[in-house]
Every structure is written in C-alpha cells, then in structure tokens.
N, C-alpha and C. Protein backbone atom coordinates (compact mmCIF):
# COMPACT_ATOMS: atom_id res chain seq x y z
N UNK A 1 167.92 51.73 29.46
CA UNK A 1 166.87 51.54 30.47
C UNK A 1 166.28 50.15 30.31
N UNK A 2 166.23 49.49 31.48
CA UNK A 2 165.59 48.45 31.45
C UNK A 2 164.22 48.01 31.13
N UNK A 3 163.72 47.26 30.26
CA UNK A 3 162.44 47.31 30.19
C UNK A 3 161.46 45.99 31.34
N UNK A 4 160.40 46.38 31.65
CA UNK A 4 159.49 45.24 32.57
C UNK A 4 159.44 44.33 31.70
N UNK A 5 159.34 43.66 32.94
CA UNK A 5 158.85 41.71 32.17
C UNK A 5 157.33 41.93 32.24
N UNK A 6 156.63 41.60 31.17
CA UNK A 6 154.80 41.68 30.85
C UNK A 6 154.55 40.15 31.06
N UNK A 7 153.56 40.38 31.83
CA UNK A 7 153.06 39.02 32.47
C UNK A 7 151.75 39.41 32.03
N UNK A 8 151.28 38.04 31.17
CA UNK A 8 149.33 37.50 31.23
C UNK A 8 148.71 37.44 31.97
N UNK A 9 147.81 38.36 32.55
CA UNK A 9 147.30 37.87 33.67
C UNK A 9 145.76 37.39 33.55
N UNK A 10 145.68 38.09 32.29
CA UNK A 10 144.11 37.89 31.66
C UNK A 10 143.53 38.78 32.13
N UNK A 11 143.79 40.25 32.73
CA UNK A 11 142.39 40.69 33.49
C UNK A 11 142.96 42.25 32.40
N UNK A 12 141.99 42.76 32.22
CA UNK A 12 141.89 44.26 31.53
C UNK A 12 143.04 45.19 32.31
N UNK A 13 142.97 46.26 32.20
CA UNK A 13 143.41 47.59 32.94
C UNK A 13 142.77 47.47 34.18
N UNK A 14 141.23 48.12 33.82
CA UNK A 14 140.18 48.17 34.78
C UNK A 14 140.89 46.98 35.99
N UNK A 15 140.28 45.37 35.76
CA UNK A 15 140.46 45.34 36.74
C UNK A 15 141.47 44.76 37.42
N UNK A 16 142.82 44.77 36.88
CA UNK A 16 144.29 44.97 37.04
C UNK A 16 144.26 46.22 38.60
N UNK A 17 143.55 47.18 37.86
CA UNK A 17 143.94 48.48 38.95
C UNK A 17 142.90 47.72 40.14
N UNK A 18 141.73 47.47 39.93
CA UNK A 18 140.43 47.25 41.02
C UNK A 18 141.38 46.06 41.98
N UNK A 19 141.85 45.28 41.43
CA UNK A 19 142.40 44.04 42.09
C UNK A 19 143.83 44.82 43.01
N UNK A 20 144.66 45.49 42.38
CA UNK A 20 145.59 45.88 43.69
C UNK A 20 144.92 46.90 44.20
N UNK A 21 144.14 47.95 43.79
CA UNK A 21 143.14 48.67 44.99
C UNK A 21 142.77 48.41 46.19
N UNK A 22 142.05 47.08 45.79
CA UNK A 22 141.70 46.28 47.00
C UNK A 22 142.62 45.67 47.83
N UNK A 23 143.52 45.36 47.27
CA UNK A 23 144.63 44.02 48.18
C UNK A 23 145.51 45.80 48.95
N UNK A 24 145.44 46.64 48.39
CA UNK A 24 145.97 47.70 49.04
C UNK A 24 145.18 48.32 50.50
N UNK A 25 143.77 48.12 50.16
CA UNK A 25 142.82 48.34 51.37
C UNK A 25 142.32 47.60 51.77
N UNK A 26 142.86 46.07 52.31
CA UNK A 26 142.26 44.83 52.81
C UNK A 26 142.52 45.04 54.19
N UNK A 27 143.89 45.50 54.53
CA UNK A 27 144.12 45.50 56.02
C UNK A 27 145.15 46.32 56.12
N UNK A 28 144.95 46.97 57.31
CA UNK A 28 145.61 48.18 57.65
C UNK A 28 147.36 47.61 58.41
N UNK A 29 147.80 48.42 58.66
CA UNK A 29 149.20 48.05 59.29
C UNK A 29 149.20 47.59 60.08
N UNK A 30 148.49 48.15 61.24
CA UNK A 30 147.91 47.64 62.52
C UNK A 30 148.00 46.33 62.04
N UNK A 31 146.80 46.07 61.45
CA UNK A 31 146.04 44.59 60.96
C UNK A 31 147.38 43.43 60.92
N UNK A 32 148.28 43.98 59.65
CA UNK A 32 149.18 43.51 59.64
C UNK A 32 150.27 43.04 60.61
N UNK A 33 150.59 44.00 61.28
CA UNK A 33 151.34 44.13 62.69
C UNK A 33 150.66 43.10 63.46
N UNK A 34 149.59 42.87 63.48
CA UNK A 34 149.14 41.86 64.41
C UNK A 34 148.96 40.74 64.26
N UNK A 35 148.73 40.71 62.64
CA UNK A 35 148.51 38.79 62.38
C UNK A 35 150.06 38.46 62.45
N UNK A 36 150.95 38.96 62.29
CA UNK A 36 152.16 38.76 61.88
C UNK A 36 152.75 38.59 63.73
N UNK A 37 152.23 39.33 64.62
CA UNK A 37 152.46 39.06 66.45
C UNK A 37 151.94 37.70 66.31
N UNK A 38 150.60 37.21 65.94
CA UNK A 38 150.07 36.16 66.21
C UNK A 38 150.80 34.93 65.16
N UNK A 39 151.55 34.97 64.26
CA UNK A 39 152.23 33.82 63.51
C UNK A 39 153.43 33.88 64.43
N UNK A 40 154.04 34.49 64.46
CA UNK A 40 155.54 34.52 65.64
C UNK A 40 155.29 34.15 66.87
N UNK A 41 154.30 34.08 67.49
CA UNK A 41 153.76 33.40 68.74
C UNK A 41 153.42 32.15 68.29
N UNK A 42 152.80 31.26 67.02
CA UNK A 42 152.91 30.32 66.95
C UNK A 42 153.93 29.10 66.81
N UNK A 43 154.77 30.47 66.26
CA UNK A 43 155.95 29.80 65.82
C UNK A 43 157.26 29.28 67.44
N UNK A 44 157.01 30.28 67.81
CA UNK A 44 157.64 29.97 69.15
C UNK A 44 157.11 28.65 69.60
N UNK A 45 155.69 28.63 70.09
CA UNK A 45 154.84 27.35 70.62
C UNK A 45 155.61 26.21 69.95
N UNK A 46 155.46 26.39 68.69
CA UNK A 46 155.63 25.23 67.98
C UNK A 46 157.45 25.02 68.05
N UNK A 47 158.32 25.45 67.90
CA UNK A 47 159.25 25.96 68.13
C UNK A 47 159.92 25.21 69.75
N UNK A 48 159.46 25.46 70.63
CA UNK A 48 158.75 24.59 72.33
C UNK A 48 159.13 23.44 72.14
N UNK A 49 158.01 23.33 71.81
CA UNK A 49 157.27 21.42 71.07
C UNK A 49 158.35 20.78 70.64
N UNK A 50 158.62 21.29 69.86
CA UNK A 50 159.50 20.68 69.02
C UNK A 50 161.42 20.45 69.82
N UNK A 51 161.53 21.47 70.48
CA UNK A 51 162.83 20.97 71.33
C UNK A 51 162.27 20.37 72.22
N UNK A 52 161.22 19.95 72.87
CA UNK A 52 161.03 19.34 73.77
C UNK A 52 160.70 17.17 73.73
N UNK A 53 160.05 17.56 72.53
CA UNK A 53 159.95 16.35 71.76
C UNK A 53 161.19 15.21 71.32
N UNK A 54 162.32 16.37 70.67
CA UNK A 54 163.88 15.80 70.57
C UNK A 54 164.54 15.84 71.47
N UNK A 55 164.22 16.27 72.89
CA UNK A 55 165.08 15.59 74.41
C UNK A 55 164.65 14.61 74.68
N UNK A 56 163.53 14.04 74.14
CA UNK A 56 163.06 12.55 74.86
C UNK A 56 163.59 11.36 74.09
C-alpha cells in the first residue's frame, strides 16, 4: 500500500479541518457553474480580439 506524501503546512488538525470546511462551503455549484459561464465568455471576447487584431 502506498503511503501519502506529508506536507508542512504549519496549521494543527483543528485548523487543517476548519480551513477545507470552509473552502468546501464558500460556493455552491451553482456559484461555481456560473463564475466558470462568466470566464468562458471572457475568454471568447478575448479570443475575438485577438483574431481580429492578427487580420490587420
């Protein structure tokens, strides 16, 4: 059986668990689902721009 790689992170148990707790309940899927609509729409824009820039 393989064993984990142990990484320093400096923080206890306590707040090892408190810290992914939170990053677990920061934003919902939805949330996710949507910033992630709104980066792919930028990316297109920019994406635009950018072939339009190298025809000139």
């Amino acid at each position: 059986m393989a064993k984990p790689d142990v990484f320093n992170t400096m923080l206890t148990k306590e707040n090892l668990s408190e810290a992914f707790r939170r990053a677990l309940n920061d934003m919902t899927d939805e949330q996710i689902n949507a910033r992630f609509a709104e980066i792919e729409e930028k990316i297109a824009v920019l994406e635009k721009e950018i072939q339009e820039w190298t025809k000139s």
